[in-house]
Protein backbone atom coordinates (compact mmCIF):
# COMPACT_ATOMS: atom_id res chain seq x y z
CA UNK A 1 97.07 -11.39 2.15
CA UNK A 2 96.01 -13.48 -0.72
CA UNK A 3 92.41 -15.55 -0.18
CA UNK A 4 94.02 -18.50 -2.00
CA UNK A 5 94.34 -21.82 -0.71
CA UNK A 6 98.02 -22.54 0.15
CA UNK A 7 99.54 -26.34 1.72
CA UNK A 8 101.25 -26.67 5.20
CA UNK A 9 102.44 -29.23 7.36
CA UNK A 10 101.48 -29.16 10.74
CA UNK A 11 103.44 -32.17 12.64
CA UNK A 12 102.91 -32.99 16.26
CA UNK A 13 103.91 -36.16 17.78
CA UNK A 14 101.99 -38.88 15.59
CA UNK A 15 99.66 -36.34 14.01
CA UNK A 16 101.07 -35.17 10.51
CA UNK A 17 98.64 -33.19 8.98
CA UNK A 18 98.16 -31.05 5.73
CA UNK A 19 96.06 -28.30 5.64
CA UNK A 20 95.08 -26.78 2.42
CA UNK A 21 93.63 -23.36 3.38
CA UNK A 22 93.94 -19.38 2.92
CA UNK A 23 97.60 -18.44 4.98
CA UNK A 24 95.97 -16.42 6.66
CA UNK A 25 94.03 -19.54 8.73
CA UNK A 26 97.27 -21.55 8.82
CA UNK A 27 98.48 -20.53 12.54
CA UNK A 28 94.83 -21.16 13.45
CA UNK A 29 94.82 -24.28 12.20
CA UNK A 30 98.27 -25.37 13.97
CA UNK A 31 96.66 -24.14 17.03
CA UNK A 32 93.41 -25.68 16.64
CA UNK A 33 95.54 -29.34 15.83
CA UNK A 34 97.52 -28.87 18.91
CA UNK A 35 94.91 -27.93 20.94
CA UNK A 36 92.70 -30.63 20.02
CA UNK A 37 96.09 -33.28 20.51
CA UNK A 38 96.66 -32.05 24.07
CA UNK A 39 93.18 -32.55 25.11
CA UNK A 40 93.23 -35.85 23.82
CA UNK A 41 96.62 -36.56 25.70
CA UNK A 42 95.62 -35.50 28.48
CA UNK A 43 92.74 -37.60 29.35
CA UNK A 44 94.79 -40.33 28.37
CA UNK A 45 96.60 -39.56 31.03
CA UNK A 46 93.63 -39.56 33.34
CA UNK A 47 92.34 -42.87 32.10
CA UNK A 48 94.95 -44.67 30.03
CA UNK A 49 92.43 -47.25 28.82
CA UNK A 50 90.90 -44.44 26.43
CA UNK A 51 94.10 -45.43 24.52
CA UNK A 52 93.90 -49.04 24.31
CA UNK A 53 90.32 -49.94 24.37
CA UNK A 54 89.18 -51.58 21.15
CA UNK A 55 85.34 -51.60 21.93
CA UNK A 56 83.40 -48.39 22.79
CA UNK A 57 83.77 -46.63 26.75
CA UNK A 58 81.56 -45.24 28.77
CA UNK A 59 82.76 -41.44 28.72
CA UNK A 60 82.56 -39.26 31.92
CA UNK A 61 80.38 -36.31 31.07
CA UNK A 62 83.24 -33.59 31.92
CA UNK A 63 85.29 -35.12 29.27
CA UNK A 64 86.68 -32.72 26.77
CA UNK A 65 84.32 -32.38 23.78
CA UNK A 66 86.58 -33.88 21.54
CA UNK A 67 87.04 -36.79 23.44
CA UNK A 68 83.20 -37.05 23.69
CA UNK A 69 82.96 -37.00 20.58
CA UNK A 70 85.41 -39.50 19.33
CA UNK A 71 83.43 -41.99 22.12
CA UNK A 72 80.01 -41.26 21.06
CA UNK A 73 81.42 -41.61 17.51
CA UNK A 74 83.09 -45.02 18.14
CA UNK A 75 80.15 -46.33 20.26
CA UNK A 76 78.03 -46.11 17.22
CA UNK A 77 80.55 -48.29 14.99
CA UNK A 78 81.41 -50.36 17.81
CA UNK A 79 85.28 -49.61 17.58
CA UNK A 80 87.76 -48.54 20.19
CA UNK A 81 87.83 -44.49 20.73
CA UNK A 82 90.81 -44.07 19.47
CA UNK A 83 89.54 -45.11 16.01
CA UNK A 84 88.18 -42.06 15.64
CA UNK A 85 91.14 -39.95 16.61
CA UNK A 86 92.64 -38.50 13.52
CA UNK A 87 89.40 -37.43 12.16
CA UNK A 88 88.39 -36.10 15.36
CA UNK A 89 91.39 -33.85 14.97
CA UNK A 90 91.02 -32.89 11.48
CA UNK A 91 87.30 -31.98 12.30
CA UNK A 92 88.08 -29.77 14.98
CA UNK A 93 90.48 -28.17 13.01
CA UNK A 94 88.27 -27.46 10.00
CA UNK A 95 85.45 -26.25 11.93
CA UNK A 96 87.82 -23.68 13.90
CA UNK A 97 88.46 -22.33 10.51
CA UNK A 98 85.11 -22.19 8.96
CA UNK A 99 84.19 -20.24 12.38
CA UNK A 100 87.23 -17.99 11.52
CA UNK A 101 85.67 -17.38 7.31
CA UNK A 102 87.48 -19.72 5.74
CA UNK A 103 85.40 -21.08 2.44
CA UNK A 104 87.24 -23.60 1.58
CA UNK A 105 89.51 -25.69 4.00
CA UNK A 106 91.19 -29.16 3.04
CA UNK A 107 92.61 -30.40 6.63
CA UNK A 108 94.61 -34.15 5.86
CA UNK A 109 95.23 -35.71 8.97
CA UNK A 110 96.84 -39.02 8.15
CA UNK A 111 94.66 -40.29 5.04
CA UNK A 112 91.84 -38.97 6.79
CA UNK A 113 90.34 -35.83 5.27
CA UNK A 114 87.55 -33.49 6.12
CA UNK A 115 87.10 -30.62 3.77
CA UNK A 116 84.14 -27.29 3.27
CA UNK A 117 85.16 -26.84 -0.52
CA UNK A 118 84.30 -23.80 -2.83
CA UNK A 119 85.88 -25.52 -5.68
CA UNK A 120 85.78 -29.03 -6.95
CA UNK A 121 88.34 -31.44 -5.09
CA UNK A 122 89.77 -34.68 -6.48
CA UNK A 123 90.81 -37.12 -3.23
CA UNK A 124 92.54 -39.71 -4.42
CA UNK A 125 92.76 -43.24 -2.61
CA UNK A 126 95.89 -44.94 -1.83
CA UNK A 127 94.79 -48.73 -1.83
CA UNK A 128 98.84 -50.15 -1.55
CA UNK A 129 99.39 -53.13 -3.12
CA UNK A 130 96.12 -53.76 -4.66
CA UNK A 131 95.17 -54.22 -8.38
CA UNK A 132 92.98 -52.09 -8.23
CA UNK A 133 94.91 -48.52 -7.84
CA UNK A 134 94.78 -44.57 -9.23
CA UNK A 135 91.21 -43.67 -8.70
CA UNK A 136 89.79 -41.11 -7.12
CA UNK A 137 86.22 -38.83 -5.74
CA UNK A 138 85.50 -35.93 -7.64
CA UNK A 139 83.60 -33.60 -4.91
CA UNK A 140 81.95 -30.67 -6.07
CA UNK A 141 81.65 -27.56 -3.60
CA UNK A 142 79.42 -27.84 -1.21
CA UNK A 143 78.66 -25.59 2.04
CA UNK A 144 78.64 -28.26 4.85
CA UNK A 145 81.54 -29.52 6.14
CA UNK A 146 82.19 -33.34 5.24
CA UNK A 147 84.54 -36.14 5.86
CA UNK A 148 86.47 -38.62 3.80
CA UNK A 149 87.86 -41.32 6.02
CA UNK A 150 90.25 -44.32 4.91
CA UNK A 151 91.01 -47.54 7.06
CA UNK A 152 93.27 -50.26 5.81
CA UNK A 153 94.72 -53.68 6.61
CA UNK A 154 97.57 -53.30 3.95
CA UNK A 155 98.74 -49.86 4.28
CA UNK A 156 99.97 -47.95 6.84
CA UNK A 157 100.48 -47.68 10.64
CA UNK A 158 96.62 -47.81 11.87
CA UNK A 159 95.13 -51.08 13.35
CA UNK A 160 93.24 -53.09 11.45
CA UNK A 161 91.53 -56.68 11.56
CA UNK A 162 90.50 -56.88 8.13
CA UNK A 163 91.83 -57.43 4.46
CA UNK A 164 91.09 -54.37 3.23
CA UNK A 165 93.32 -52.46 0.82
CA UNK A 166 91.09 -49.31 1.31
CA UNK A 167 87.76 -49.03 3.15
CA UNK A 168 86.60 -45.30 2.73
CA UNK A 169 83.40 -43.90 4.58
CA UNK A 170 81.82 -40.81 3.45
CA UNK A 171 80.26 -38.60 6.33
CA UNK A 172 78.75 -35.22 7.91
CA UNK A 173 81.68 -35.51 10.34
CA UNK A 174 84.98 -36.77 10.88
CA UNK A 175 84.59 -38.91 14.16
CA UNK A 176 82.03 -40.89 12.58
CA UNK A 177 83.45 -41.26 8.95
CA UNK A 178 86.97 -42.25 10.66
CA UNK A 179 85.22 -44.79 12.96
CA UNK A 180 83.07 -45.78 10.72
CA UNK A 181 86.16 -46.61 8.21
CA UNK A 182 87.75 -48.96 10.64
CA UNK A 183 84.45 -51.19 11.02
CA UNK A 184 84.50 -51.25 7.65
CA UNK A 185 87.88 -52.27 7.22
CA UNK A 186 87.70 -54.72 9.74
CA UNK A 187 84.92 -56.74 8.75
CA UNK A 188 86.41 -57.68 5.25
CA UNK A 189 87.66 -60.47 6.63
CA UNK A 190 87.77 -61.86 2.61
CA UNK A 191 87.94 -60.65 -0.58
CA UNK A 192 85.14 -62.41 -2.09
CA UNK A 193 82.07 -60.12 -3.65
CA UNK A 194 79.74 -60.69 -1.17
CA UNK A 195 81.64 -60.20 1.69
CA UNK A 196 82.46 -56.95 0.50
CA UNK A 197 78.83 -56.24 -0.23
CA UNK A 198 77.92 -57.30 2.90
CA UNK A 199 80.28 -55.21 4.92
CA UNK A 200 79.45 -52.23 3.25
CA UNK A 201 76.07 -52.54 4.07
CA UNK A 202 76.52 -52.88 7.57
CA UNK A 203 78.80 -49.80 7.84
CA UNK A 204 76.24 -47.30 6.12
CA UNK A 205 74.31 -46.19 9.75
CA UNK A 206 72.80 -42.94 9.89
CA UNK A 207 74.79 -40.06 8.95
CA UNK A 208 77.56 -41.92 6.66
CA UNK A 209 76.73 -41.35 2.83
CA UNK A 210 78.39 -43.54 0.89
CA UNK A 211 81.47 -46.40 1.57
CA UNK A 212 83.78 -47.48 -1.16
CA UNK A 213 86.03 -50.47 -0.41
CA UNK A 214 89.02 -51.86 -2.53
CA UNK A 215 90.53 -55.42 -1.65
CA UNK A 216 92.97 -56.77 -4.73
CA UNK A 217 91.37 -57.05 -7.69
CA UNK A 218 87.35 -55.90 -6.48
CA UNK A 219 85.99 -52.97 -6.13
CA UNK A 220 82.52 -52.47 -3.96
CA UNK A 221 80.46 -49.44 -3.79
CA UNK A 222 77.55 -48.19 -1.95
CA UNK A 223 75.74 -45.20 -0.71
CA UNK A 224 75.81 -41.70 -2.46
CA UNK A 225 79.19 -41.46 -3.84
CA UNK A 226 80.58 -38.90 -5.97
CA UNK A 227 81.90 -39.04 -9.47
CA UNK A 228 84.79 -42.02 -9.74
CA UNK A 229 87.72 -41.07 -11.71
CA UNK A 230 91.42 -42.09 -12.45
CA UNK A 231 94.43 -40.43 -10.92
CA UNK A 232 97.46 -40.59 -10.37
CA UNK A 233 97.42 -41.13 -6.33
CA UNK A 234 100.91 -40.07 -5.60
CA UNK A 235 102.60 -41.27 -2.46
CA UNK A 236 104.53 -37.82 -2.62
CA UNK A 237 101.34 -35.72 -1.16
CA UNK A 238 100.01 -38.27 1.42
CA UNK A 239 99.69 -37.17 5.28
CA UNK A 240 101.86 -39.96 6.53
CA UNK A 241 104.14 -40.04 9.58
């Protein structure tokens, strides 16, 4: 069986996910989704509030480990749990196959990506109606596994309190770049430069590298970012329900 990266869809209730992987790591990765989904689910279940809550829980120790870490995650950003839930998934997912041998794993869960790349990888953000479109972060390989989150206030089906066309977090992990990229997104409350400026700064705590937000017609930056470049951000090859 070829070692080359192939794309599959893996959809499960609101999770619809691309994985970019070897095919041999595809029904691992399906499982791995699923698994992480129903563990999830289920403690809503136990404590529906885990759900709803849009400020950090207390989370009982015998939690499932995802769940713990989405919590822990969102307590840092001070979000909701549940704004860390699709790159909670996508992490658990990627670091089932990197455990398995995979080098290079692309897992798109919604927008938000976390990736261990042997090969340079364009990720292009979708910023909507904005002026500002087509650009993109040219990663070079890299052995850790890293996260590329994206919150926004124009686009999509994902709460938001800000005005945001695209607040992207870069980070060690998924939990914390996805929560991390709705506090971002929610405190651009305007589009004016220093608001952006401001709220970028503010959402670079330990362990996220580098936040990029787009709102119209501006552009902020900050952190370690990689290379900025123009593409074509096609609405054709987004993970979107």
């Amino acid at each position: 069986m070829s070692a080359e990266p192939v794309r599959r869809q893996v959809r499960l209730g609101e999770t619809f996910a691309t994985v970019i992987a070897a095919e041999r790591y595809q029904e691992l990765a399906a499982q791995s989704i699923a698994s992480a989904r129903a563990a999830i689910e289920a403690y809503i279940g136990r404590r529906p509030s885990f759900r709803t809550a849009l400020k950090p829980l207390a989370i009982e120790a015998e939690a499932p480990e995802v769940v713990r870490r989405m919590a822990a995650a969102a307590a840092r950003c001070a979000v909701g749990p549940m704004a860390a839930v699709a790159g909670a998934i996508a992490q658990c997912a990627a670091e089932t196959l990197v455990a398995a041998g995979a080098a290079h794993v692309v897992i798109d869960n919604g927008g938000d990506i976390v990736l261990r790349i042997d090969r340079p990888v364009i990720v292009g953000i979708f910023s909507g109606p904005a002026r500002i479109r087509d650009i993109a972060l040219r990663f070079l390989p890299r052995p850790q596994i890293f996260s590329v989150c994206t919150s926004s206030g124009t686009v999509g089906h994902s709460l938001s309190f800000g005005r945001a066309d695209a607040a992207t977090v870069i980070a060690g992990d998924g939990c914390l770049a996805d929560a991390a990229a709705t506090a971002l997104g929610n405190r651009v409350q305007r589009c004016a430069e220093k608001d952006i400026e401001s709220a970028i700064r503010r959402s670079l705590l330990e362990g996220a590298r580098g936040a990029l937000v787009i709102a119209d017609d501006r552009l902020g930056l900050g952190g370690d970012l990689p290379d900025i470049v123009r593409a074509h951000v096609g609405t054709n090859i987004i993970s979107q329900g």
